[in-house]
PDB file of N, CA and C in Angstrom:
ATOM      1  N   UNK A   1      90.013 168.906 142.696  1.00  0.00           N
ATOM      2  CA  UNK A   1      89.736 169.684 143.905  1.00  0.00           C
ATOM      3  C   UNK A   1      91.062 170.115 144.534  1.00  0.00           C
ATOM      4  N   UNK A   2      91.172 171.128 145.049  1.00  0.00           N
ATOM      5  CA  UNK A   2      92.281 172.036 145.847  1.00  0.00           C
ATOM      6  C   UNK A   2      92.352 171.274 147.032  1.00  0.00           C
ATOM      7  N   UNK A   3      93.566 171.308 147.639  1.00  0.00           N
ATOM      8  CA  UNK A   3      93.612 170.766 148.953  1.00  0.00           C
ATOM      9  C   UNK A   3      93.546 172.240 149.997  1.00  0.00           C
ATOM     10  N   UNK A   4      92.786 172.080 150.548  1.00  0.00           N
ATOM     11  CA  UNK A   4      91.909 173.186 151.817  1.00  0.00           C
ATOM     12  C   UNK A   4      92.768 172.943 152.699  1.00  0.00           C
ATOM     13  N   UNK A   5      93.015 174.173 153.464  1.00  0.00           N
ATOM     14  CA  UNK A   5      94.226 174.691 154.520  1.00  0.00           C
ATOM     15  C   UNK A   5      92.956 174.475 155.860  1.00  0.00           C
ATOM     16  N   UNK A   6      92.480 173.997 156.499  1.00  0.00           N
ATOM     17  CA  UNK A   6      92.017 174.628 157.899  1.00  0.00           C
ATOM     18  C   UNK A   6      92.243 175.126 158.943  1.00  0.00           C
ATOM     19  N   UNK A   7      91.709 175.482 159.742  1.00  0.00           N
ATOM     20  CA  UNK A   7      91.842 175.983 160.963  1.00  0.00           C
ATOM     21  C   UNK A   7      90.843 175.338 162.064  1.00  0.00           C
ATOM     22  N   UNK A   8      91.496 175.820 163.288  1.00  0.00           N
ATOM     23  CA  UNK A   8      90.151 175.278 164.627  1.00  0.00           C
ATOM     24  C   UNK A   8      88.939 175.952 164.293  1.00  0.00           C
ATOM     25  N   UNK A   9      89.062 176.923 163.277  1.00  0.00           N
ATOM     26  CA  UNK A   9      87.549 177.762 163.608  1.00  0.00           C
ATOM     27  C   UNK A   9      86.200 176.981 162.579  1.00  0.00           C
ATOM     28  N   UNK A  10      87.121 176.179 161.052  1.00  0.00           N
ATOM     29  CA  UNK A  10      86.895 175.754 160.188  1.00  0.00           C
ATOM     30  C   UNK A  10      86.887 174.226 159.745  1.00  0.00           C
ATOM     31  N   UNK A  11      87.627 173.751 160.701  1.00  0.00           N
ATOM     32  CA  UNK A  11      87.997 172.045 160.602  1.00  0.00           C
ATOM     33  C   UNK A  11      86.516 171.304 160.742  1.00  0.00           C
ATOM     34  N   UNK A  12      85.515 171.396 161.773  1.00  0.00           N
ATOM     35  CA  UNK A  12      84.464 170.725 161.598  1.00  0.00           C
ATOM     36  C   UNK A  12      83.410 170.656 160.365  1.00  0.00           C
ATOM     37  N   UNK A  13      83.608 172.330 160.357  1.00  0.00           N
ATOM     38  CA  UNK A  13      82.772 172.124 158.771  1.00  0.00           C
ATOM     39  C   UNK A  13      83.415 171.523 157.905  1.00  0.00           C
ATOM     40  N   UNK A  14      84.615 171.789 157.418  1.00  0.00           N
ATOM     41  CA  UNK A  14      86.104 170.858 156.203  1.00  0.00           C
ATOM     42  C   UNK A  14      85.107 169.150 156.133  1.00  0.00           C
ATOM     43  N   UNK A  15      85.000 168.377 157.177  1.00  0.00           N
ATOM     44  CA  UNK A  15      84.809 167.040 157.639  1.00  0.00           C
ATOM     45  C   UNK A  15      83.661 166.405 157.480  1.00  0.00           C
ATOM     46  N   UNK A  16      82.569 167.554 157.709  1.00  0.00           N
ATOM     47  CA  UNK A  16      81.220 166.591 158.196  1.00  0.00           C
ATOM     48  C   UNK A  16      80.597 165.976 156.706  1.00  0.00           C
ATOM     49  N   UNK A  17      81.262 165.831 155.578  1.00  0.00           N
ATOM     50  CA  UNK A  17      80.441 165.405 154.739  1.00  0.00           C
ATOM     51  C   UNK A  17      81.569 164.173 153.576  1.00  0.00           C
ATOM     52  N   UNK A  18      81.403 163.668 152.871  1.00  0.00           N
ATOM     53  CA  UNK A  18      82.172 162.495 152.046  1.00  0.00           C
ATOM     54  C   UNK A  18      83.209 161.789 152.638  1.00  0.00           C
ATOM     55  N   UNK A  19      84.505 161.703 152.129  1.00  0.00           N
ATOM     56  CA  UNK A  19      85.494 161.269 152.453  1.00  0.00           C
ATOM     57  C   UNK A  19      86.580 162.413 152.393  1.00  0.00           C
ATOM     58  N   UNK A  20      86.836 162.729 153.700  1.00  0.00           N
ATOM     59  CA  UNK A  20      88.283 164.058 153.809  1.00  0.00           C
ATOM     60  C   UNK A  20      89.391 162.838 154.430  1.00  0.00           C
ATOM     61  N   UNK A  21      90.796 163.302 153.786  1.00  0.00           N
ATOM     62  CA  UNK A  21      91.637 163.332 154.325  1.00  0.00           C
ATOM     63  C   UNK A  21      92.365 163.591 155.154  1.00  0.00           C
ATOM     64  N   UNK A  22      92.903 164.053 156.360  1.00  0.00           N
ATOM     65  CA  UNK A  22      93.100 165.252 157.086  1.00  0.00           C
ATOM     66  C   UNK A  22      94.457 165.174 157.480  1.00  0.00           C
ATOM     67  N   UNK A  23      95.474 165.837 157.172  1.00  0.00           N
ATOM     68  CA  UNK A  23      96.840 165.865 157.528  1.00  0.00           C
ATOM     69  C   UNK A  23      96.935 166.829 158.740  1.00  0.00           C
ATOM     70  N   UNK A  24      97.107 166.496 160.163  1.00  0.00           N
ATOM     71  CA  UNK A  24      98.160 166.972 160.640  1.00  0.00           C
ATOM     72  C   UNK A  24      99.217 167.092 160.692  1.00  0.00           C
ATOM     73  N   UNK A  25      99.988 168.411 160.630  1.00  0.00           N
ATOM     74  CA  UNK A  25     101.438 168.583 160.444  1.00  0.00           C
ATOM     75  C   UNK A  25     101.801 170.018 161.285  1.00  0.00           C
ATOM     76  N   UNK A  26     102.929 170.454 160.888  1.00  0.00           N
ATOM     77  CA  UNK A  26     103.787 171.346 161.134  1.00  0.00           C
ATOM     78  C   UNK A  26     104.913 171.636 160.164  1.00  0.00           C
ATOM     79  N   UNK A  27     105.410 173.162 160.271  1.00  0.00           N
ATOM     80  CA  UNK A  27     105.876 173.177 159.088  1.00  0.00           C
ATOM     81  C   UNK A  27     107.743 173.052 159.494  1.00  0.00           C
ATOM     82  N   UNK A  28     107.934 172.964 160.624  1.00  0.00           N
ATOM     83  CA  UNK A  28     109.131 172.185 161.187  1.00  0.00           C
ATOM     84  C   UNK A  28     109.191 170.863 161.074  1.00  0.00           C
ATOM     85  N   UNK A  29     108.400 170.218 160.564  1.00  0.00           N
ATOM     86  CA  UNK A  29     108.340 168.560 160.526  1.00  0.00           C
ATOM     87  C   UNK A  29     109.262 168.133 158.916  1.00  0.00           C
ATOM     88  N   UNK A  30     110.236 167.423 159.511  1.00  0.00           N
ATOM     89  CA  UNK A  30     110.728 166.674 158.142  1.00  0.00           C
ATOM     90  C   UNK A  30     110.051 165.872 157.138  1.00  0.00           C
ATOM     91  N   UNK A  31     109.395 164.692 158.383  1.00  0.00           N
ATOM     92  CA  UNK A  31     108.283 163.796 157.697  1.00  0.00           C
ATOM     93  C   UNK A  31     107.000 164.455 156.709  1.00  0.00           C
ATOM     94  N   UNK A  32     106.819 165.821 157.396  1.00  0.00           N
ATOM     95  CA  UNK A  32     105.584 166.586 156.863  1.00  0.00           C
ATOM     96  C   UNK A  32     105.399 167.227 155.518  1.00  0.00           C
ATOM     97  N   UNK A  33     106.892 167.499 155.265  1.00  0.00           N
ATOM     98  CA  UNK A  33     107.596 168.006 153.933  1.00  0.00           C
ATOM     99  C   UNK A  33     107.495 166.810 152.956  1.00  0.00           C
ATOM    100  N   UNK A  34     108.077 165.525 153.385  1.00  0.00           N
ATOM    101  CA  UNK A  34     108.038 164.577 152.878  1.00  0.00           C
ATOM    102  C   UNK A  34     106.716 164.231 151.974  1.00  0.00           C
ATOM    103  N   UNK A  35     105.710 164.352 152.881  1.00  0.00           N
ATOM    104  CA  UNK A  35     104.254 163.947 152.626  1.00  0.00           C
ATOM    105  C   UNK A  35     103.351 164.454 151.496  1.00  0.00           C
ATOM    106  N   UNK A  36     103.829 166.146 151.607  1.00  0.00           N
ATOM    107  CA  UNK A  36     103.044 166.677 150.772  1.00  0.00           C
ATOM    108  C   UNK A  36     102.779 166.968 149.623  1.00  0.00           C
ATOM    109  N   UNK A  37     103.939 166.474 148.497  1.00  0.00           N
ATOM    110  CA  UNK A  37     103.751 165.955 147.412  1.00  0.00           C
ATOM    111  C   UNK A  37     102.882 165.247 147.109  1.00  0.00           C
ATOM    112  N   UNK A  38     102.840 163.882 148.203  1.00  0.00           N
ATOM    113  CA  UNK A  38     102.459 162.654 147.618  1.00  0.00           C
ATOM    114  C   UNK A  38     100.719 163.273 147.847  1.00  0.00           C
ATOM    115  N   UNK A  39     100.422 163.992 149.350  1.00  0.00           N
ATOM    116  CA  UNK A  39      99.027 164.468 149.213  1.00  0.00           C
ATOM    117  C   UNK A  39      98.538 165.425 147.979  1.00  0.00           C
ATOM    118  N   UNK A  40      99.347 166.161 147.497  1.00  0.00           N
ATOM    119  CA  UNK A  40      99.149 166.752 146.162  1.00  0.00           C
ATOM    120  C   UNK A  40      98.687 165.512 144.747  1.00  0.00           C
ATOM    121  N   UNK A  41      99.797 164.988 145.032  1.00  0.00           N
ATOM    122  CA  UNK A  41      99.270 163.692 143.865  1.00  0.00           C
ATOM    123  C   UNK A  41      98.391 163.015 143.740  1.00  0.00           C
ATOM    124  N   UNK A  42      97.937 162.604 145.463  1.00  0.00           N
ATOM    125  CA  UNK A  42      96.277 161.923 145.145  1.00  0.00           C
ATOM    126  C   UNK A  42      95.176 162.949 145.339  1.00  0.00           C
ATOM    127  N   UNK A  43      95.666 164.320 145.721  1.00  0.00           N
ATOM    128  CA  UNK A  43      94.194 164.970 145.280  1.00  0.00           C
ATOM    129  C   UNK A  43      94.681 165.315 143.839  1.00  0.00           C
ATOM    130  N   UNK A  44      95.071 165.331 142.936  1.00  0.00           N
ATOM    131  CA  UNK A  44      95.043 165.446 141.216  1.00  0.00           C
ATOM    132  C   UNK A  44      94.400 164.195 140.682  1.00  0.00           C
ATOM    133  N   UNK A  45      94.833 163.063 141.446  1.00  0.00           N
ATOM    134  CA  UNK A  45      94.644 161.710 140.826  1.00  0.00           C
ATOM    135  C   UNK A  45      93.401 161.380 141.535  1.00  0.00           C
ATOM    136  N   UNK A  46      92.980 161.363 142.672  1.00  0.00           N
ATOM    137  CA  UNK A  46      91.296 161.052 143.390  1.00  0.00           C
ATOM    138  C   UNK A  46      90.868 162.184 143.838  1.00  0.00           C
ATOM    139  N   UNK A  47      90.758 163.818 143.458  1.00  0.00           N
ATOM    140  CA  UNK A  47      90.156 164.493 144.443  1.00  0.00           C
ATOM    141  C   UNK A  47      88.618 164.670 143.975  1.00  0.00           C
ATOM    142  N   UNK A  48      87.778 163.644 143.184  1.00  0.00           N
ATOM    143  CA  UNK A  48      86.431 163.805 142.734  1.00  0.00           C
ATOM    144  C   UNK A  48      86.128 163.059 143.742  1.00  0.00           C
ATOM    145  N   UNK A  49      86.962 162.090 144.804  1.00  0.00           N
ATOM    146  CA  UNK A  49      87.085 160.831 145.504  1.00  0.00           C
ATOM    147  C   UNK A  49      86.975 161.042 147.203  1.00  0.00           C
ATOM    148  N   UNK A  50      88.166 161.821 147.153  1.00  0.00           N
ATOM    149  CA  UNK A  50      88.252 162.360 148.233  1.00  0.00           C
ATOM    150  C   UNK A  50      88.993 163.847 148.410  1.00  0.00           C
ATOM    151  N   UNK A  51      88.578 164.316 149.898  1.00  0.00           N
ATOM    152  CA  UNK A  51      88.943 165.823 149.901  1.00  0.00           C
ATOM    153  C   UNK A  51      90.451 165.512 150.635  1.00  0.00           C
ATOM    154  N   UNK A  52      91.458 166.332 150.726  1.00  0.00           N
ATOM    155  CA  UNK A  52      92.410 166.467 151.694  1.00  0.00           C
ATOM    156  C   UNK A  52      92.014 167.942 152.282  1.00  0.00           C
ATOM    157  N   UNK A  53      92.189 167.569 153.284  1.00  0.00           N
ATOM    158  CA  UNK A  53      92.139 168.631 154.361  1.00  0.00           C
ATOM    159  C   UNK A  53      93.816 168.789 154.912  1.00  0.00           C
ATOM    160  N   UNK A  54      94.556 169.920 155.548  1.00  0.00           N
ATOM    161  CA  UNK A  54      95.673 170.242 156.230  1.00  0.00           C
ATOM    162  C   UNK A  54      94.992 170.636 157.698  1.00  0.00           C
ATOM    163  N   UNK A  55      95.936 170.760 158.622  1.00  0.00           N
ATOM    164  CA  UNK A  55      96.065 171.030 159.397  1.00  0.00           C
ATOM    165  C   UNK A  55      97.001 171.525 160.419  1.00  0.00           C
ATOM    166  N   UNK A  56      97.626 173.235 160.486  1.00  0.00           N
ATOM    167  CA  UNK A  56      99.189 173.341 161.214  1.00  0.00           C
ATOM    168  C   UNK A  56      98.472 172.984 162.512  1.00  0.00           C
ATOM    169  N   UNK A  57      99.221 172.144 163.024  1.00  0.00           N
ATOM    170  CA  UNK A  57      98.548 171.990 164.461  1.00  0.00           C
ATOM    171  C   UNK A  57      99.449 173.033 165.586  1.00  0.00           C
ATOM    172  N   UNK A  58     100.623 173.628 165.463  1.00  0.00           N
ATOM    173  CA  UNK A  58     101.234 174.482 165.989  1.00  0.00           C
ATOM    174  C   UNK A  58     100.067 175.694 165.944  1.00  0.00           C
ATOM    175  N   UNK A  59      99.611 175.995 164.897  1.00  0.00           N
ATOM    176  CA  UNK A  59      98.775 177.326 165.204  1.00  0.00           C
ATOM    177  C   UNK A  59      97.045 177.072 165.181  1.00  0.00           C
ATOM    178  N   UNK A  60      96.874 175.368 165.532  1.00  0.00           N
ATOM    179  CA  UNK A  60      95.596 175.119 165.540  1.00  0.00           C
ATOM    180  C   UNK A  60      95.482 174.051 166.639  1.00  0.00           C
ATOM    181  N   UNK A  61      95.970 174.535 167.946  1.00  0.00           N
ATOM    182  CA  UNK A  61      95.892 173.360 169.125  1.00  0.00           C
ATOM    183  C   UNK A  61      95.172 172.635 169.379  1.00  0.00           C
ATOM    184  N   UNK A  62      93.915 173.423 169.212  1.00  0.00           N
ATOM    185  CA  UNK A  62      92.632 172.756 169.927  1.00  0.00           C
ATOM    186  C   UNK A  62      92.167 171.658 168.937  1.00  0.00           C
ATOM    187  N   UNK A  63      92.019 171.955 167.658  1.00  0.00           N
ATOM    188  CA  UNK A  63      91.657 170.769 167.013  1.00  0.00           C
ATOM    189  C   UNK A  63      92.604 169.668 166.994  1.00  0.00           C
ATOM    190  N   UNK A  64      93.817 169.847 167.239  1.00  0.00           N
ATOM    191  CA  UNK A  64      94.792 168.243 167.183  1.00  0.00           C
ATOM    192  C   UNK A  64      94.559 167.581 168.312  1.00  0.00           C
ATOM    193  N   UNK A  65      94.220 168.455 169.376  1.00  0.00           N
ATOM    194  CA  UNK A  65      94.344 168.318 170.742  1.00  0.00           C
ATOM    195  C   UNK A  65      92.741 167.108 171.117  1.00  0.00           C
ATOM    196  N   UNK A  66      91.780 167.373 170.365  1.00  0.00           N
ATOM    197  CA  UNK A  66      90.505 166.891 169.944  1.00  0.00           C
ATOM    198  C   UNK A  66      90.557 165.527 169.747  1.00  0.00           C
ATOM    199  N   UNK A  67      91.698 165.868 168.632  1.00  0.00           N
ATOM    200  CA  UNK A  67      91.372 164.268 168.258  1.00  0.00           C
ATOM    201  C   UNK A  67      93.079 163.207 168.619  1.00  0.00           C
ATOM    202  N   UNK A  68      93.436 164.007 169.713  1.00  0.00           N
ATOM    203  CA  UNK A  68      94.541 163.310 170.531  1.00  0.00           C
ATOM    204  C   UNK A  68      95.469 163.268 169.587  1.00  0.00           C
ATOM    205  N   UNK A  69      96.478 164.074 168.487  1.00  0.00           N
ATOM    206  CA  UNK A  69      97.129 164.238 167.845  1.00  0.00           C
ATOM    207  C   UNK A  69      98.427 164.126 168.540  1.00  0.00           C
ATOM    208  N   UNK A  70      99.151 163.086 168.665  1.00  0.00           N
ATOM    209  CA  UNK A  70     100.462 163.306 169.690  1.00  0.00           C
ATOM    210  C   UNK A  70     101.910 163.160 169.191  1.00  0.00           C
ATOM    211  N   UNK A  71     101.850 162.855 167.806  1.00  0.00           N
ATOM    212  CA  UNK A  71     102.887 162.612 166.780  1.00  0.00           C
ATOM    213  C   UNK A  71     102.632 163.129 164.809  1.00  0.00           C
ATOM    214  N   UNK A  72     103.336 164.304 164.539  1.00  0.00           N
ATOM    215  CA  UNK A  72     103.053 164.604 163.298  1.00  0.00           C
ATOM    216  C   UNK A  72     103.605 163.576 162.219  1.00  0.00           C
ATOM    217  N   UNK A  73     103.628 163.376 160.643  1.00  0.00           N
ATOM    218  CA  UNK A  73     102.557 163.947 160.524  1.00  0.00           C
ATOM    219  C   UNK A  73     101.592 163.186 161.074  1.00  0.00           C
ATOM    220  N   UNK A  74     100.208 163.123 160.938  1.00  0.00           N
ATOM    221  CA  UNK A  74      98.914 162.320 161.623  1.00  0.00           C
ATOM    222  C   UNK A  74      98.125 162.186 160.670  1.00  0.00           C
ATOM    223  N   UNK A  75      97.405 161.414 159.843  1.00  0.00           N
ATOM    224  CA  UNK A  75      96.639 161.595 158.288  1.00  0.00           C
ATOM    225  C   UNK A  75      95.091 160.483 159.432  1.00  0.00           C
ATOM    226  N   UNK A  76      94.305 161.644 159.681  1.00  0.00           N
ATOM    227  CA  UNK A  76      93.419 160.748 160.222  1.00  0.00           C
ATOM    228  C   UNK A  76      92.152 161.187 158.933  1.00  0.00           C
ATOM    229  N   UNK A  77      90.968 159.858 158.272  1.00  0.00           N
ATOM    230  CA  UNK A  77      90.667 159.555 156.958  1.00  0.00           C
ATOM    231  C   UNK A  77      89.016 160.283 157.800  1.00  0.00           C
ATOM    232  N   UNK A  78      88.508 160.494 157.522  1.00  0.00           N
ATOM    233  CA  UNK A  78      86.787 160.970 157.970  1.00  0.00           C
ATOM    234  C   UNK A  78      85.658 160.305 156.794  1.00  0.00           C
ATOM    235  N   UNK A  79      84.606 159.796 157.009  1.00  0.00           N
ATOM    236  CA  UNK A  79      83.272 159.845 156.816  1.00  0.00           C
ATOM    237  C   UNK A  79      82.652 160.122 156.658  1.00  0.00           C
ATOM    238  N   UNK A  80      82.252 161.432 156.305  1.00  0.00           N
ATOM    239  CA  UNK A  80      80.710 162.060 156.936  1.00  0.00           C
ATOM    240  C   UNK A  80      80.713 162.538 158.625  1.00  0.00           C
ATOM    241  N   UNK A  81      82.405 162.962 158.926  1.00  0.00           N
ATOM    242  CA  UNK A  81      82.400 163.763 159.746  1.00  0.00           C
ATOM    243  C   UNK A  81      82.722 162.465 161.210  1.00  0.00           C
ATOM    244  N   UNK A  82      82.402 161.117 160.511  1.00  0.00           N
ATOM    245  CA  UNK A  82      82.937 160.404 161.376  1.00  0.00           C
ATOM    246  C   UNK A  82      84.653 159.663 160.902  1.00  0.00           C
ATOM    247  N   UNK A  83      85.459 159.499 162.097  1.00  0.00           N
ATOM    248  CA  UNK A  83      86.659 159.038 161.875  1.00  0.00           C
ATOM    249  C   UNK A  83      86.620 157.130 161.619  1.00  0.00           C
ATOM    250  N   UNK A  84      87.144 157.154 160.571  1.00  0.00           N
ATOM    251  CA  UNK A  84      87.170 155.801 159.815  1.00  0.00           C
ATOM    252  C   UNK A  84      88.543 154.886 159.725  1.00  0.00           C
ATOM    253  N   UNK A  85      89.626 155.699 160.164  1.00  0.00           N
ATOM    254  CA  UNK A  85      90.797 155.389 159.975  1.00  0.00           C
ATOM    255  C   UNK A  85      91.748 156.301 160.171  1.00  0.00           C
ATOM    256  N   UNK A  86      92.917 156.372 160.630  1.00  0.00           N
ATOM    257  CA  UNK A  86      94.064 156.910 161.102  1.00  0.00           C
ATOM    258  C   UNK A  86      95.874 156.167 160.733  1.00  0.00           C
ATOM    259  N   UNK A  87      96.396 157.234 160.466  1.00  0.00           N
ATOM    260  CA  UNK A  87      97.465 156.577 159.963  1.00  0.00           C
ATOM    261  C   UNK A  87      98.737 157.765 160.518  1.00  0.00           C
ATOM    262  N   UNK A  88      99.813 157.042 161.091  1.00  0.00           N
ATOM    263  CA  UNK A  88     100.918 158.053 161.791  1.00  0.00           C
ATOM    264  C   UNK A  88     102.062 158.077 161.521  1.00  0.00           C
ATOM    265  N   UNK A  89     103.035 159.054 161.028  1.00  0.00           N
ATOM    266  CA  UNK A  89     104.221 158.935 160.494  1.00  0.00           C
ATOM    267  C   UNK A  89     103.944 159.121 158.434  1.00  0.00           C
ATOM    268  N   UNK A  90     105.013 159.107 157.789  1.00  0.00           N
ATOM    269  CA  UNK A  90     105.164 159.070 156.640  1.00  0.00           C
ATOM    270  C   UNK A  90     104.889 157.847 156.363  1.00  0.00           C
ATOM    271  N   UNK A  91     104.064 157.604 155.018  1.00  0.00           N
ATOM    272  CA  UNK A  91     103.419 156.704 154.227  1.00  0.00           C
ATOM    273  C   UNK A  91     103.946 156.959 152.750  1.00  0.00           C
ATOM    274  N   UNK A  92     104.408 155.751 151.849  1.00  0.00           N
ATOM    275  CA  UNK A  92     104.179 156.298 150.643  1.00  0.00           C
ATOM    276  C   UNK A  92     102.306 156.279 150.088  1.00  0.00           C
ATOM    277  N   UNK A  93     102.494 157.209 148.998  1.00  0.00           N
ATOM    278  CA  UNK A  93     101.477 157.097 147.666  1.00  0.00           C
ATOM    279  C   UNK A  93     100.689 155.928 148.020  1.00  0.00           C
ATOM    280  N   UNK A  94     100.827 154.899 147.696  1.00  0.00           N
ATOM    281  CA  UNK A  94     100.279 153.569 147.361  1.00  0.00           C
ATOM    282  C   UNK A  94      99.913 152.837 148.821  1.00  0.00           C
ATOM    283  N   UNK A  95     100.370 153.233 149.754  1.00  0.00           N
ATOM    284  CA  UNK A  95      99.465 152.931 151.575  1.00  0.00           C
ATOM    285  C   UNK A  95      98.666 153.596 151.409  1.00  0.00           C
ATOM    286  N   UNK A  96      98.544 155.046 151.269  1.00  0.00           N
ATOM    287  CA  UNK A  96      97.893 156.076 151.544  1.00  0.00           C
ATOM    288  C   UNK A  96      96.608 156.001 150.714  1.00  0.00           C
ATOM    289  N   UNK A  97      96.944 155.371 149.560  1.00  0.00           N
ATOM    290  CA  UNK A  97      95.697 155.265 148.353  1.00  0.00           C
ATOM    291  C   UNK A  97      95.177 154.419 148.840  1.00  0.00           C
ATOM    292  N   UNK A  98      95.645 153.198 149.291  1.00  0.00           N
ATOM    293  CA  UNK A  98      95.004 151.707 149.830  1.00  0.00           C
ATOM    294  C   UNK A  98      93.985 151.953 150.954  1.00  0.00           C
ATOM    295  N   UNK A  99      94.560 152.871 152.142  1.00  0.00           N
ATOM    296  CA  UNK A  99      93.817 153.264 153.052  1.00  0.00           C
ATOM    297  C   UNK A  99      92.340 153.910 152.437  1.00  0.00           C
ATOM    298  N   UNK A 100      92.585 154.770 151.961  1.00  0.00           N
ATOM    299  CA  UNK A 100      91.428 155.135 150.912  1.00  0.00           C
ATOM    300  C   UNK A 100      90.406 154.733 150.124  1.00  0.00           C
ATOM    301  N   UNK A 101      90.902 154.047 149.137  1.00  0.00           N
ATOM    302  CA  UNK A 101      90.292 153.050 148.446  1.00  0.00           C
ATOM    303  C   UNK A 101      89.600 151.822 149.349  1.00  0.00           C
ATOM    304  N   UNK A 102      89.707 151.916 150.794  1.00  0.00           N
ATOM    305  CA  UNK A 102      89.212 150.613 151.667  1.00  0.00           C
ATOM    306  C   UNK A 102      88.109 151.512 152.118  1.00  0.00           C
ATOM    307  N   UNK A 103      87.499 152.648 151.968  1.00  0.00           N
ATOM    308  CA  UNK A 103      86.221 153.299 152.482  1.00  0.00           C
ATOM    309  C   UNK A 103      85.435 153.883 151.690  1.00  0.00           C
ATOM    310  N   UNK A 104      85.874 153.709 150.197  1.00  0.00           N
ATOM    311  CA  UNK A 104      85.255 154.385 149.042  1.00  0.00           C
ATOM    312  C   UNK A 104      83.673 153.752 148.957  1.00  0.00           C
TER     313      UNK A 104
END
């Protein structure tokens, strides 16, 4: 599965169903650059598993703003549209999978 770009107009639908990922970022963020490899790698390696979702929160206020986004990047994990877990700052691979693998 592709990792899906959203927007405020599009983010609720992205969510309401399996397990999404959801990166808030910016594309001024060091940490954010950092990240997105490793989100590339587990959607190649789990994306039958889970979805990643993006999020520029610079040109998508209202949705970061939603879910109190106050530090990029922000990798908050969804449910079925409910929030299950949240994680802030750069993570390697193997947190990020763990977090994951704890809601499968």
């Amino acid at each position: 599965m592709a990792i899906v770009n959203a927007t405020d107009q599009t983010f609720s639908e992205e969510i309401k169903s399996g397990l999404v990922l959801t990166d808030f970022w910016a594309t001024w963020c060091g940490p954010c650059k950092m990240i997105a490899p490793v989100l590339e790698e587990i959607d190649a390696e789990m994306g039958d598993k889970v979805k990643i979702v993006k999020l520029d929160v610079d040109e998508n206020q209202e949705t970061a703003a939603k879910y109190g986004v106050m530090s990029i990047p922000t990798l908050i994990l969804f449910k079925d549209g409910e929030i299950v877990d949240k994680v802030v700052g750069y993570r390697p691979k193997e947190a990020l999978e763990e977090v994951i693998n704890n809601h499968l």
